[in-house]
C-alpha atoms as a PDB file:
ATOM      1  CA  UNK A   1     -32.364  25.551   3.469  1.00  0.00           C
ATOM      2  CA  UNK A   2     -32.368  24.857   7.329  1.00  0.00           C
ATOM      3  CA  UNK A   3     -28.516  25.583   7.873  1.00  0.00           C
ATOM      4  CA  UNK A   4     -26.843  25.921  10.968  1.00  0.00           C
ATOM      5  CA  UNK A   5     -23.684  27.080  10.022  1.00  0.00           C
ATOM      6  CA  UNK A   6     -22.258  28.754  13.236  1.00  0.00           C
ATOM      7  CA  UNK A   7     -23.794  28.265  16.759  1.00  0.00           C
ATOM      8  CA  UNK A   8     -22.660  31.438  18.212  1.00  0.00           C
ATOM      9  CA  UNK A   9     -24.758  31.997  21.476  1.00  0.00           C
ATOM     10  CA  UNK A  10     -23.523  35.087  23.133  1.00  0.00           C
ATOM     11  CA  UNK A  11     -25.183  34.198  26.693  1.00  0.00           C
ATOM     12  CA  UNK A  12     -22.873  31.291  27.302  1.00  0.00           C
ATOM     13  CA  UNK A  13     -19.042  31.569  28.368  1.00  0.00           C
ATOM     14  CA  UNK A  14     -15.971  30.507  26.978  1.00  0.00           C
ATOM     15  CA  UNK A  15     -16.520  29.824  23.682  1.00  0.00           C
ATOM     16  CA  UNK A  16     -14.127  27.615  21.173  1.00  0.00           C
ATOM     17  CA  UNK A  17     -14.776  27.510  17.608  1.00  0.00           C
ATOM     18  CA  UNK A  18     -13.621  23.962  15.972  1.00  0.00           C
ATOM     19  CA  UNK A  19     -13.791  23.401  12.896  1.00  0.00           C
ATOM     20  CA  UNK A  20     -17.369  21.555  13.307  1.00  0.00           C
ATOM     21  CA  UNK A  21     -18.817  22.120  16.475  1.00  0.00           C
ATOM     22  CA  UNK A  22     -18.525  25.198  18.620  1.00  0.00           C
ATOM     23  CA  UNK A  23     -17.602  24.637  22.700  1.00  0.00           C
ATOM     24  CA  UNK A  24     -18.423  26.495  25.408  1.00  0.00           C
ATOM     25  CA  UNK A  25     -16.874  25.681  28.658  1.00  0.00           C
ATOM     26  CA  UNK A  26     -19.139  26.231  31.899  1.00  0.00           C
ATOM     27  CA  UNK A  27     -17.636  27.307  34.893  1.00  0.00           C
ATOM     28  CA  UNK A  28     -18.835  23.840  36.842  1.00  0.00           C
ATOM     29  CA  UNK A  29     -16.359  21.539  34.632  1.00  0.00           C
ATOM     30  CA  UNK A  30     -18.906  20.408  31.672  1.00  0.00           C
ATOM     31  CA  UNK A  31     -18.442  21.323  28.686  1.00  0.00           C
ATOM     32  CA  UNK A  32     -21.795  22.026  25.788  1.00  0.00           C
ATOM     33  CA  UNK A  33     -20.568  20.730  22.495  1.00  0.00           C
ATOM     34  CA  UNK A  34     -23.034  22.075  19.723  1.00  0.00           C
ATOM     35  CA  UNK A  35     -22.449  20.367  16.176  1.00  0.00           C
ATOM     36  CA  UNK A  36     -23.033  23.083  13.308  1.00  0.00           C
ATOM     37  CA  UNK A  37     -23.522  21.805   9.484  1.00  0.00           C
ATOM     38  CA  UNK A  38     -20.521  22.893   8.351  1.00  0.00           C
ATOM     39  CA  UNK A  39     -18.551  20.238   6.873  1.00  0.00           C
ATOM     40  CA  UNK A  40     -14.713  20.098   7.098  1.00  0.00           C
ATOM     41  CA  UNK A  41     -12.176  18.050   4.898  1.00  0.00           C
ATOM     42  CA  UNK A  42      -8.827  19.243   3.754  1.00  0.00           C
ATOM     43  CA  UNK A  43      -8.298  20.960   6.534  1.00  0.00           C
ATOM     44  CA  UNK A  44     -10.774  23.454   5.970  1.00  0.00           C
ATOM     45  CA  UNK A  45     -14.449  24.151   5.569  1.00  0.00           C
ATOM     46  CA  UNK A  46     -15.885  23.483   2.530  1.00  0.00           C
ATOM     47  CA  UNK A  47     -19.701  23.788   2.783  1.00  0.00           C
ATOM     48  CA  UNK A  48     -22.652  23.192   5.081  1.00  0.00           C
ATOM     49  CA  UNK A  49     -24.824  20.240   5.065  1.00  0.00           C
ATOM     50  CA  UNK A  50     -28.519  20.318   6.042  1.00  0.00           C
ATOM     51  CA  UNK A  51     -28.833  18.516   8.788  1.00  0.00           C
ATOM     52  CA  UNK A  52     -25.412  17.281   9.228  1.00  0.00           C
ATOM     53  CA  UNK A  53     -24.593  18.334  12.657  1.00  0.00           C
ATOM     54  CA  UNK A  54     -27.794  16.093  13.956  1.00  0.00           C
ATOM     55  CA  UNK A  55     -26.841  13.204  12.415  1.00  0.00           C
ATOM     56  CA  UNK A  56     -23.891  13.419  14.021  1.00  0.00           C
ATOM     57  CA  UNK A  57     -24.745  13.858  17.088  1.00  0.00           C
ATOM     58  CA  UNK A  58     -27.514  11.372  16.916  1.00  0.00           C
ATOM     59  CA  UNK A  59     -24.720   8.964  15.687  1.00  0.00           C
ATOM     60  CA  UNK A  60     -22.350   9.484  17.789  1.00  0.00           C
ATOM     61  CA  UNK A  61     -24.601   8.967  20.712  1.00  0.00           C
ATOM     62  CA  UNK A  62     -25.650   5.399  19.143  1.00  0.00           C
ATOM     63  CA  UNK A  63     -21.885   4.485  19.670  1.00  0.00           C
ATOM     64  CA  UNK A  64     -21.098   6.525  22.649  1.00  0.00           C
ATOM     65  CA  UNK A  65     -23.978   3.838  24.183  1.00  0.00           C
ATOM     66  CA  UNK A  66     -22.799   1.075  22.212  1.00  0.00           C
ATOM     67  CA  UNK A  67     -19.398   1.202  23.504  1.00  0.00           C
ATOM     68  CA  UNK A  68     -20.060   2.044  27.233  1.00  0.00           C
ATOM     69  CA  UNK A  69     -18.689  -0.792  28.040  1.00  0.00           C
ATOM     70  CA  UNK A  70     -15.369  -1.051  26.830  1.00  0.00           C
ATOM     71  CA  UNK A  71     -14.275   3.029  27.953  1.00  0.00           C
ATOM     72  CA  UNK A  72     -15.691   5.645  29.428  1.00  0.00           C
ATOM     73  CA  UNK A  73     -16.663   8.350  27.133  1.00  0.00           C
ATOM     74  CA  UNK A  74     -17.352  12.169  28.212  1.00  0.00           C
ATOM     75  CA  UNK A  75     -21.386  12.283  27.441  1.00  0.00           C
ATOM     76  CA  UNK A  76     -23.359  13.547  30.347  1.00  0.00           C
ATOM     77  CA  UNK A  77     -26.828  14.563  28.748  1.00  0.00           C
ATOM     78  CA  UNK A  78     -28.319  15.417  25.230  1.00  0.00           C
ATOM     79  CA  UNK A  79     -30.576  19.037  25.506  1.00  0.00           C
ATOM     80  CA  UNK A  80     -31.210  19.282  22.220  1.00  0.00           C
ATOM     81  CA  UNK A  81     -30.580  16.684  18.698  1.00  0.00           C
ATOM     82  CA  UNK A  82     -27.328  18.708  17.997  1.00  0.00           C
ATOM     83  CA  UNK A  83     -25.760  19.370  21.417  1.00  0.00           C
ATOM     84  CA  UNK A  84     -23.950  17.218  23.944  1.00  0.00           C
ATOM     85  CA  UNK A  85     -23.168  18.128  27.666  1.00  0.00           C
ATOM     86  CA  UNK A  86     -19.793  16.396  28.025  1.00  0.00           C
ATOM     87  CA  UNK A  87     -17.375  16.604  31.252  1.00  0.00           C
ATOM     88  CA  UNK A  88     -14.471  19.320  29.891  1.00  0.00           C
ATOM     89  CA  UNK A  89     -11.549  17.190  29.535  1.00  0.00           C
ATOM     90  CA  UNK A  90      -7.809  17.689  29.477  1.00  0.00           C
ATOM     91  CA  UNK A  91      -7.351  16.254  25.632  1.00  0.00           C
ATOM     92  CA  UNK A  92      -4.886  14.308  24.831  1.00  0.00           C
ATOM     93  CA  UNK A  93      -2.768  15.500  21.575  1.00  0.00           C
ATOM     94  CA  UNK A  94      -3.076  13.034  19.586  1.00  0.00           C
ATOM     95  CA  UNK A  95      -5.456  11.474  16.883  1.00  0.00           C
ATOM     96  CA  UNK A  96      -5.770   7.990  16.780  1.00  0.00           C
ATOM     97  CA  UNK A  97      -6.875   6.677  13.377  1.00  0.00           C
ATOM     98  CA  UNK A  98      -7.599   2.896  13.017  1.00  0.00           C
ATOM     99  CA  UNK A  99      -7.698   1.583   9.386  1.00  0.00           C
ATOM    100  CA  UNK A 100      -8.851  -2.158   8.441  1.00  0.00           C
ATOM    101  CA  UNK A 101      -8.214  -1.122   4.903  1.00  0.00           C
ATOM    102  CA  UNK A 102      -5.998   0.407   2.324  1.00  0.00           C
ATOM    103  CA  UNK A 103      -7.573   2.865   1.769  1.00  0.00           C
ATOM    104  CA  UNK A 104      -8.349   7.057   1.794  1.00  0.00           C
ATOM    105  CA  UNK A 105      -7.917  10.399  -0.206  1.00  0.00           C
ATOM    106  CA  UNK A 106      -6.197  12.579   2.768  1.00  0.00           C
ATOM    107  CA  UNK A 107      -2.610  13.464   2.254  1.00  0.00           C
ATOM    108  CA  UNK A 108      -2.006  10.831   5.360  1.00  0.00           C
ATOM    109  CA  UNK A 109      -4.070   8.140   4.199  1.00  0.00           C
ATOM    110  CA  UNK A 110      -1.908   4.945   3.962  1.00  0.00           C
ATOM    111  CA  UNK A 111      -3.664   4.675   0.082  1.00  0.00           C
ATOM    112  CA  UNK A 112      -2.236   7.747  -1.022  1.00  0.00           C
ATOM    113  CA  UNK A 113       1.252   7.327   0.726  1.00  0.00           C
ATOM    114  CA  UNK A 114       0.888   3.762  -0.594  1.00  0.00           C
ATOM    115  CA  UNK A 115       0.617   4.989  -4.392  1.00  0.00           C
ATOM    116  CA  UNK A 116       3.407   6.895  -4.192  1.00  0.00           C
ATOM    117  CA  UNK A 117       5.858   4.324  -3.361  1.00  0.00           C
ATOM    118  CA  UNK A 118       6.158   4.733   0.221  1.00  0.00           C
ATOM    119  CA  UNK A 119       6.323   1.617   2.286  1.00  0.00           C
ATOM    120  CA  UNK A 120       7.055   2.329   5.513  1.00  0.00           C
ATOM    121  CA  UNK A 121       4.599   5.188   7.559  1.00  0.00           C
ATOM    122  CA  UNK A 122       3.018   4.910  10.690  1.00  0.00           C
ATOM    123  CA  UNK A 123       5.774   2.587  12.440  1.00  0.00           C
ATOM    124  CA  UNK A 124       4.188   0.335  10.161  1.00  0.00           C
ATOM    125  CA  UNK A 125       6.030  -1.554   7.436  1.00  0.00           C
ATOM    126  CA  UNK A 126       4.108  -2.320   4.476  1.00  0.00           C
ATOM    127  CA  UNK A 127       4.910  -5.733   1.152  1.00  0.00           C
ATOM    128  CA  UNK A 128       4.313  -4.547  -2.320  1.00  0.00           C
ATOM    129  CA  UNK A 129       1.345  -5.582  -4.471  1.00  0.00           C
ATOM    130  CA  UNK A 130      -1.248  -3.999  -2.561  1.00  0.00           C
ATOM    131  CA  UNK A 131      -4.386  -3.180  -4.135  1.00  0.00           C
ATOM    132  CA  UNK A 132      -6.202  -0.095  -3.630  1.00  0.00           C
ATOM    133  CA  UNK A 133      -8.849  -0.728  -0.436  1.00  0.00           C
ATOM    134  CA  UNK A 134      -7.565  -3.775  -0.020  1.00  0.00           C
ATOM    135  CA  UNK A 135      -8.313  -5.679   3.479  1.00  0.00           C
ATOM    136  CA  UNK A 136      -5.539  -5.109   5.983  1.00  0.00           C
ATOM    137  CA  UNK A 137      -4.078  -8.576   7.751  1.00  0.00           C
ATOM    138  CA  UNK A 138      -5.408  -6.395  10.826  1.00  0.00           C
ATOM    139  CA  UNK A 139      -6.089  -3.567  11.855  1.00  0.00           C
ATOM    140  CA  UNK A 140      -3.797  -1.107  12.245  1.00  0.00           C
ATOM    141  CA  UNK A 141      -3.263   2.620  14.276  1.00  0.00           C
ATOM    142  CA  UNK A 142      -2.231   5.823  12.311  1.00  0.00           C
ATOM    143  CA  UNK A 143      -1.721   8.227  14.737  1.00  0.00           C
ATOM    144  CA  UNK A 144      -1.706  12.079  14.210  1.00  0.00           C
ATOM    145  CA  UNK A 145      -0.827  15.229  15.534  1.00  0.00           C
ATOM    146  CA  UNK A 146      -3.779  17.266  16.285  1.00  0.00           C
ATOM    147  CA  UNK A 147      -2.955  20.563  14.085  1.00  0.00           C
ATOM    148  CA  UNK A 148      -3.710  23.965  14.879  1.00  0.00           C
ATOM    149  CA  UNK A 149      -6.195  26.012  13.185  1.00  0.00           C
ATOM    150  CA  UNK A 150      -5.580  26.736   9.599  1.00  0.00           C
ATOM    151  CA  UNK A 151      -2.446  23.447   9.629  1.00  0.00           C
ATOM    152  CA  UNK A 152      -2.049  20.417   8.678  1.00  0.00           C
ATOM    153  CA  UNK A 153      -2.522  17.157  10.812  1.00  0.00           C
ATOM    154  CA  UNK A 154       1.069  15.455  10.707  1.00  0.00           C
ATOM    155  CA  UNK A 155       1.719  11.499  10.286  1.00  0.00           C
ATOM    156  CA  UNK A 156       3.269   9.787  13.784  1.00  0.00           C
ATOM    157  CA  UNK A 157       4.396   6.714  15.142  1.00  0.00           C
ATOM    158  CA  UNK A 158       4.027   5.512  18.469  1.00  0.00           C
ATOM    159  CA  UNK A 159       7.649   5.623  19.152  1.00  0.00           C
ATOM    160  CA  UNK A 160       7.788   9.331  17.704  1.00  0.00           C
ATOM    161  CA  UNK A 161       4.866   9.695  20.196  1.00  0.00           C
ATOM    162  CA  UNK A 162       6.742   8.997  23.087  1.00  0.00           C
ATOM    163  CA  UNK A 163      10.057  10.591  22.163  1.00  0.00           C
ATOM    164  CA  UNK A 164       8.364  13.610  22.015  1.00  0.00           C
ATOM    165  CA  UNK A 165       6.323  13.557  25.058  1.00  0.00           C
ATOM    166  CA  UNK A 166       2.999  13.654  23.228  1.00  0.00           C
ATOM    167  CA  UNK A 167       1.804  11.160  25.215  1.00  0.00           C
ATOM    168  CA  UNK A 168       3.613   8.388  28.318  1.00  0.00           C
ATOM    169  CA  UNK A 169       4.206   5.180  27.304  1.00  0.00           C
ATOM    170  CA  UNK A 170       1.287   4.177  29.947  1.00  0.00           C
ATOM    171  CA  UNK A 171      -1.211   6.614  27.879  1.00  0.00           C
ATOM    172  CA  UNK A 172      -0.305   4.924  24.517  1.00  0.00           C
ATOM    173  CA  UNK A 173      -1.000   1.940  25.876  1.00  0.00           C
ATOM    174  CA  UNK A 174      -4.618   2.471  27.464  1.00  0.00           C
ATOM    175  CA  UNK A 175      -5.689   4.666  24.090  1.00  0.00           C
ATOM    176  CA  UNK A 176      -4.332   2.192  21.715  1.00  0.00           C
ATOM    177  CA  UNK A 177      -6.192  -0.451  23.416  1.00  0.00           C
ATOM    178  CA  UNK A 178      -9.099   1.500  23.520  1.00  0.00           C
ATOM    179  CA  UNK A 179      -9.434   2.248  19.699  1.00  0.00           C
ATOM    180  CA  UNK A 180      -8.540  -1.221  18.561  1.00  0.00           C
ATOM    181  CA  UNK A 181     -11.408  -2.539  20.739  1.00  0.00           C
ATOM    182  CA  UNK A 182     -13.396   0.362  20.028  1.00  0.00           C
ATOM    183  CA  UNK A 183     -13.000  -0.536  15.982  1.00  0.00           C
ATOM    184  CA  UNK A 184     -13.050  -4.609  16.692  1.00  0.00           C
ATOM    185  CA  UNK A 185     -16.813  -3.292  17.818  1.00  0.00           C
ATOM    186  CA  UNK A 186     -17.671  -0.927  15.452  1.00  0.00           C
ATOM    187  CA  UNK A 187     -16.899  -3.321  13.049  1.00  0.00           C
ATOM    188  CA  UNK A 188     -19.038  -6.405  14.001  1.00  0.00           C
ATOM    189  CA  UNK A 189     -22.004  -3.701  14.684  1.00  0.00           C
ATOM    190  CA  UNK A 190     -21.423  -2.271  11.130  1.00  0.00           C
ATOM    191  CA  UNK A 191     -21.303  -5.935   9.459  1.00  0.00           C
ATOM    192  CA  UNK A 192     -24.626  -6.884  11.337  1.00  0.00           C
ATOM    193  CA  UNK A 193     -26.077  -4.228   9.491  1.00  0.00           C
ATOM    194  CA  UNK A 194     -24.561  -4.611   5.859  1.00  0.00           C
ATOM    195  CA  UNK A 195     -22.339  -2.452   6.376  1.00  0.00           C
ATOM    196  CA  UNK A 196     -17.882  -2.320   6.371  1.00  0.00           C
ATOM    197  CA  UNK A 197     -16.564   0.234   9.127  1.00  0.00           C
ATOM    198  CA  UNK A 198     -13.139   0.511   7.048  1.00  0.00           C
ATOM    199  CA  UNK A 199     -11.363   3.130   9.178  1.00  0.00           C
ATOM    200  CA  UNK A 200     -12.127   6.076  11.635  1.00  0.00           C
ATOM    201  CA  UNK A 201     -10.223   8.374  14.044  1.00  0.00           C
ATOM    202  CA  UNK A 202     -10.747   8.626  17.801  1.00  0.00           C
ATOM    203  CA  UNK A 203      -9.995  11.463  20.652  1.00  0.00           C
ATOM    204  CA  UNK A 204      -9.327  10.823  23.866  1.00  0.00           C
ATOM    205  CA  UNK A 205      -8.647  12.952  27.203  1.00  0.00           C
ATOM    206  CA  UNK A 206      -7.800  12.917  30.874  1.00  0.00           C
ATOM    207  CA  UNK A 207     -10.388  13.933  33.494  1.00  0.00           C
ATOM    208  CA  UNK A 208      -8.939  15.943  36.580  1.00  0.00           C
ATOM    209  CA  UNK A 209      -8.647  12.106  38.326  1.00  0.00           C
ATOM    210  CA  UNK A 210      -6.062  11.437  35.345  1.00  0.00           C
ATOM    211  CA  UNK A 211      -9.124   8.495  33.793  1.00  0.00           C
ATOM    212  CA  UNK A 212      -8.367   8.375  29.863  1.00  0.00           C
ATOM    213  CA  UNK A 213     -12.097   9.285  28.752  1.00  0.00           C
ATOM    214  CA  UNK A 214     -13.330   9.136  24.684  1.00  0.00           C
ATOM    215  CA  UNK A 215     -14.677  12.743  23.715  1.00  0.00           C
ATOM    216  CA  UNK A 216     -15.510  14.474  20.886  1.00  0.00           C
ATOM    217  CA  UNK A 217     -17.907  11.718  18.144  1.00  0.00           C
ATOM    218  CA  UNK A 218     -17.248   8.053  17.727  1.00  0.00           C
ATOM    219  CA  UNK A 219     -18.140   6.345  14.331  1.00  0.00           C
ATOM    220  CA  UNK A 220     -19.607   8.908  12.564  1.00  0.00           C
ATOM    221  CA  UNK A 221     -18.976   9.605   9.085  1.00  0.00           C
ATOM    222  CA  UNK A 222     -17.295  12.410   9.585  1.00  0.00           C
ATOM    223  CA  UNK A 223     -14.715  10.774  11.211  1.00  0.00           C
ATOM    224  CA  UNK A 224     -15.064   7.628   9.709  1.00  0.00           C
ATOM    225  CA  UNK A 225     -15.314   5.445   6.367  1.00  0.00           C
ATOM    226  CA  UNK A 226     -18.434   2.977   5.598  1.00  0.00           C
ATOM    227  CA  UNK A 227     -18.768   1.086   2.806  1.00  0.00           C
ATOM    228  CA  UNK A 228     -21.651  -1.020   1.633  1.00  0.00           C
ATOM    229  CA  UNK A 229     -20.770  -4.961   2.502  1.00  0.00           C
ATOM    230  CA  UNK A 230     -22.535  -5.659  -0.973  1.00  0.00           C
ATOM    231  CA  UNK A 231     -20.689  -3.643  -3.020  1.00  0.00           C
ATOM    232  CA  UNK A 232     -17.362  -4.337  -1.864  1.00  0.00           C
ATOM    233  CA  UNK A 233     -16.251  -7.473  -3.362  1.00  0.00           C
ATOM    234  CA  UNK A 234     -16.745  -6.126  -6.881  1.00  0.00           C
ATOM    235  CA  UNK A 235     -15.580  -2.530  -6.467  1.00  0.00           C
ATOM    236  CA  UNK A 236     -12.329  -4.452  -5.256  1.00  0.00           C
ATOM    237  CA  UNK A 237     -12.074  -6.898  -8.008  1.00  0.00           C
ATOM    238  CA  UNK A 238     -12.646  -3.959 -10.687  1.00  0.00           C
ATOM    239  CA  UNK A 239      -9.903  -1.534  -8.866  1.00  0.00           C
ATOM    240  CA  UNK A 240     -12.624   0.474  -7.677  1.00  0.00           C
ATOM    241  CA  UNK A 241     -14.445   2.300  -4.642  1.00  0.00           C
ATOM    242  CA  UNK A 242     -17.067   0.595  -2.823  1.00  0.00           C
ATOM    243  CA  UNK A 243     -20.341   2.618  -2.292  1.00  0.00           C
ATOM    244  CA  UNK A 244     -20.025   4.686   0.948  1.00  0.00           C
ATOM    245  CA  UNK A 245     -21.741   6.692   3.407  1.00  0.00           C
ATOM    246  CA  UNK A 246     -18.807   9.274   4.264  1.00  0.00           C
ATOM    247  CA  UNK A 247     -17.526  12.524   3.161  1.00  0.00           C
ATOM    248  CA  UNK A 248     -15.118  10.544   0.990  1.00  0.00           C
ATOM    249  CA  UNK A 249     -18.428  11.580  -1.756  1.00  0.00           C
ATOM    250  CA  UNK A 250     -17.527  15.434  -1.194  1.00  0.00           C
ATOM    251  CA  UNK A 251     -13.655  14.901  -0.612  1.00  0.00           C
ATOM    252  CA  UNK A 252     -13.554  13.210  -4.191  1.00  0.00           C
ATOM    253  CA  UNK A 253     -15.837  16.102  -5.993  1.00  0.00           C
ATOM    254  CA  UNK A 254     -13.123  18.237  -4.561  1.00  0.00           C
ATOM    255  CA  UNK A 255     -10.711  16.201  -5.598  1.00  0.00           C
ATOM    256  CA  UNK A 256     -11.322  16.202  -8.932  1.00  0.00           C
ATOM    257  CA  UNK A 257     -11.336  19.541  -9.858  1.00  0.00           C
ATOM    258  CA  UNK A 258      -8.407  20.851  -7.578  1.00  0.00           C
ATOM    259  CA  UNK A 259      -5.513  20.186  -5.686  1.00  0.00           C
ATOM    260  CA  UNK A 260      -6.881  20.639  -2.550  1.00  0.00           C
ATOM    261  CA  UNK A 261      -4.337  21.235  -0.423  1.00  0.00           C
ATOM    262  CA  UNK A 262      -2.636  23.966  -2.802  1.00  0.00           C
ATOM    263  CA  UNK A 263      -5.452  25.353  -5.062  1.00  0.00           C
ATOM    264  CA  UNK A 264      -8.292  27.719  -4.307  1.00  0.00           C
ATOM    265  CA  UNK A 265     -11.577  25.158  -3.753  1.00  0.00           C
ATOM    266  CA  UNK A 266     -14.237  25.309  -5.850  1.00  0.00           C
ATOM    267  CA  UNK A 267     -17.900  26.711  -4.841  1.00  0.00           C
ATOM    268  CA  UNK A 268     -19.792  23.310  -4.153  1.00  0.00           C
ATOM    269  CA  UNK A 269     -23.141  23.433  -6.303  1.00  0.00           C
ATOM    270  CA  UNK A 270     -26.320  23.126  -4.196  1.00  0.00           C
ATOM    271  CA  UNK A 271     -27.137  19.745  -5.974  1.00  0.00           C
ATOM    272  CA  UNK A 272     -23.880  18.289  -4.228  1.00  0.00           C
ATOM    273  CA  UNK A 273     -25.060  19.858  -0.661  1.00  0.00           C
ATOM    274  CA  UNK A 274     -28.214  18.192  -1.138  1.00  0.00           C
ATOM    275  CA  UNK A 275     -26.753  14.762  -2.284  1.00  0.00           C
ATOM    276  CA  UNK A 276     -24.252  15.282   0.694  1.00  0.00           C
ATOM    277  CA  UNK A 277     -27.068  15.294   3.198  1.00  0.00           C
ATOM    278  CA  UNK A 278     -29.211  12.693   1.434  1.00  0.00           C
ATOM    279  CA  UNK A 279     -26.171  10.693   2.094  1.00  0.00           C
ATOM    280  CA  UNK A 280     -25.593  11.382   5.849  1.00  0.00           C
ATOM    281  CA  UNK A 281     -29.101  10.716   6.411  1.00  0.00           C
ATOM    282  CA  UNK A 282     -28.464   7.353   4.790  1.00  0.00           C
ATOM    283  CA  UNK A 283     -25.572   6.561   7.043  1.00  0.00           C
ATOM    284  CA  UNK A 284     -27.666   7.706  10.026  1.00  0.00           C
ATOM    285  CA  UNK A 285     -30.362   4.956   9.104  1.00  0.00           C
ATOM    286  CA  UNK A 286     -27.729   2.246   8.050  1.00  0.00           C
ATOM    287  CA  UNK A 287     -25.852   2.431  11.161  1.00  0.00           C
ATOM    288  CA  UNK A 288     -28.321   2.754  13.498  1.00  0.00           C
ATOM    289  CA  UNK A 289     -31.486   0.791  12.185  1.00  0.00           C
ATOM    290  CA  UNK A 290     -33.592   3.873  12.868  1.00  0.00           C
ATOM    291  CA  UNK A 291     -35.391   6.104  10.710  1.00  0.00           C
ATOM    292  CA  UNK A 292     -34.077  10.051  11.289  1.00  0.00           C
ATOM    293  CA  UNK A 293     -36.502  12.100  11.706  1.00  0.00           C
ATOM    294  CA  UNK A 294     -35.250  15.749  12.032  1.00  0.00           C
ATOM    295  CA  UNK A 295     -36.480  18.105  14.722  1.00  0.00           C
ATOM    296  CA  UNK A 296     -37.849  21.107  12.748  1.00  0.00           C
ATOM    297  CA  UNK A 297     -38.823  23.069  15.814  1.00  0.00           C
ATOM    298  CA  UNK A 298     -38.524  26.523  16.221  1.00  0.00           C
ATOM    299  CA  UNK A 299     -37.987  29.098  13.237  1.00  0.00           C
ATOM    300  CA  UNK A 300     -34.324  27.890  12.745  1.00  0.00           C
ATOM    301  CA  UNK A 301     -31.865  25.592  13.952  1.00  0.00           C
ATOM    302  CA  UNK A 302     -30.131  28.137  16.385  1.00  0.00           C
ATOM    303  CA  UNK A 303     -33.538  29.342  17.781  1.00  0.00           C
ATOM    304  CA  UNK A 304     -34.356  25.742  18.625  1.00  0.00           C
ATOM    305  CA  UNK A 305     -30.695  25.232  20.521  1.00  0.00           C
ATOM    306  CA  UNK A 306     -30.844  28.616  22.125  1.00  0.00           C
ATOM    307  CA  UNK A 307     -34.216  27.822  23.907  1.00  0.00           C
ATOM    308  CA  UNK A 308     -32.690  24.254  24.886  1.00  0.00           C
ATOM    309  CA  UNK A 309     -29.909  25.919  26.182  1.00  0.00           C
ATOM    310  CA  UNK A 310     -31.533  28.604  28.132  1.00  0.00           C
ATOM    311  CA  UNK A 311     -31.357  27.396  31.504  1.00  0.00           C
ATOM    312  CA  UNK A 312     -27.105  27.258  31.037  1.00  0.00           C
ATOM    313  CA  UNK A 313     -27.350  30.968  30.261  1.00  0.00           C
END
């Protein structure tokens, strides 16, 4: 398989390791994001997806142009189909997850705290008699600490946000308004192509002028939830899932067989890696409208990055 599962490149500086994409700050103030295949959920890494980390990037730079308009976002240039050149940013520590739906798998999805009798999450107060993805009156923010490596993101509220000095009340603001009109656009893009955007997560950051700039990926389904328009109305009436184009197909394999967050995970069988990338391909050509056509230059991934990156060594 043609795998990039770590992006180690020892002639550039600084290097971070996320959980996806590996980060290596330049001494001028950019930063070179390179998104591996490795594909995250649970809190940890659970396989690597052929050609995962250029979809995303390809994705992501759909919305990052899609959405110029209503922030700024950190994208500078795009060397090669799975890098970014973004400005380094100062980010801010917290998630901010928008959800039109009840819906989810994670341990702070408002579905699963829903189904265990909770009501009230989020600073968010919620009737009984919900149905499982069931259309929210509007949408709504779910906030989250941003956990360190190897923990757990942890629910917030905005008031717990400000008490603790995660972020000024002046911050909340401009990020909150950001992501709802971020989603209130991701949605009406998503519907024009048959699709439902029915949550995702943003992160934001301050550039050394103290502008509140979106980083990291916008609507991708990594960090996001699509569901197929068509599909919806009957997966809801029959209690249900709609058909998606997420990792919500991987999570739920997982899910099945384990308790994620306490058991070992199982091996995942190459037949699920390869229906896992058949599916991000999908979302690639749903969203955008474009057919993806990988770039199989050079004699692997990280050969092809490493020559694109050359002149930043």
């Amino acid at each position: 398989m043609r795998i990039l599962s770590d992006a180690f490149i020892p002639e550039l500086p600084n290097r971070y390791n996320g959980k996806v994409r590996e980060n290596y700050d330049l001494p001028d103030g950019r930063r070179i994001i390179i998104a591996t295949d490795r594909l995250s959920a649970f809190d940890i890494i659970l396989a690597s997806i052929p050609f995962k980390g250029e979809v995303l990037t390809q994705t992501a730079r759909y919305w990052f142009e899609e959405t110029a308009d209503i922030c700024p976002n950190h994208v500078l240039e795009y060397p090669d189909p799975n890098v970014v050149i973004g400005t380094r940013l100062d980010m801010l520590p917290v998630e901010m997850v928008v959800r039109g739906y009840l819906a989810g798998t994670t341990s702070t999805s408002i579905l699963t705290k829903y189904r265990k009798g909770e009501r009230s999450f989020y600073g968010h107060t919620f009737p009984d008699g919900l149905r499982d993805n069931e259309k929210l009156p509007e949408a709504i923010i779910t906030p989250t600490s941003k956990a360190a490596s190897g923990g757990h993101d942890e629910p917030l509220s905005e008031a717990e946000i400000i008490e603790q000095g995660l972020l000024t009340q002046a911050q909340w603001d401009t990020v909150s308004r950001h992501a709802l009109q971020l989603f209130a656009r991701g949605q009406q893009r998503a519907a024009e192509r048959g699709l439902i955007l029915a949550d995702t997560k943003y992160e934001f950051g301050t550039a050394p002028d103290g502008t509140i700039v979106l980083a990291d990926e916008i609507h991708t389904p990594d960090s996001s939830r699509y569901w197929i328009a068509s599909t919806y109305d009957r997966a809801f009436e029959s209690g249900g899932r709609p058909q998606s184009f997420d990792k919500d197909f991987v999570r739920s394999w997982v899910s099945a067989r384990c308790d994620p967050y306490k058991d070992p995970i199982p091996q995942i069988p190459d037949e699920i890696v390869n229906q896992a990338s058949a599916v991000y391909i999908q979302a690639y050509e749903a969203i955008t409208g474009a057919k993806f056509v990988p770039d199989l230059s050079g004699d692997t991934v990280l050969e092809r990055i490493r020559s694109n990156l050359a002149r930043y060594f």
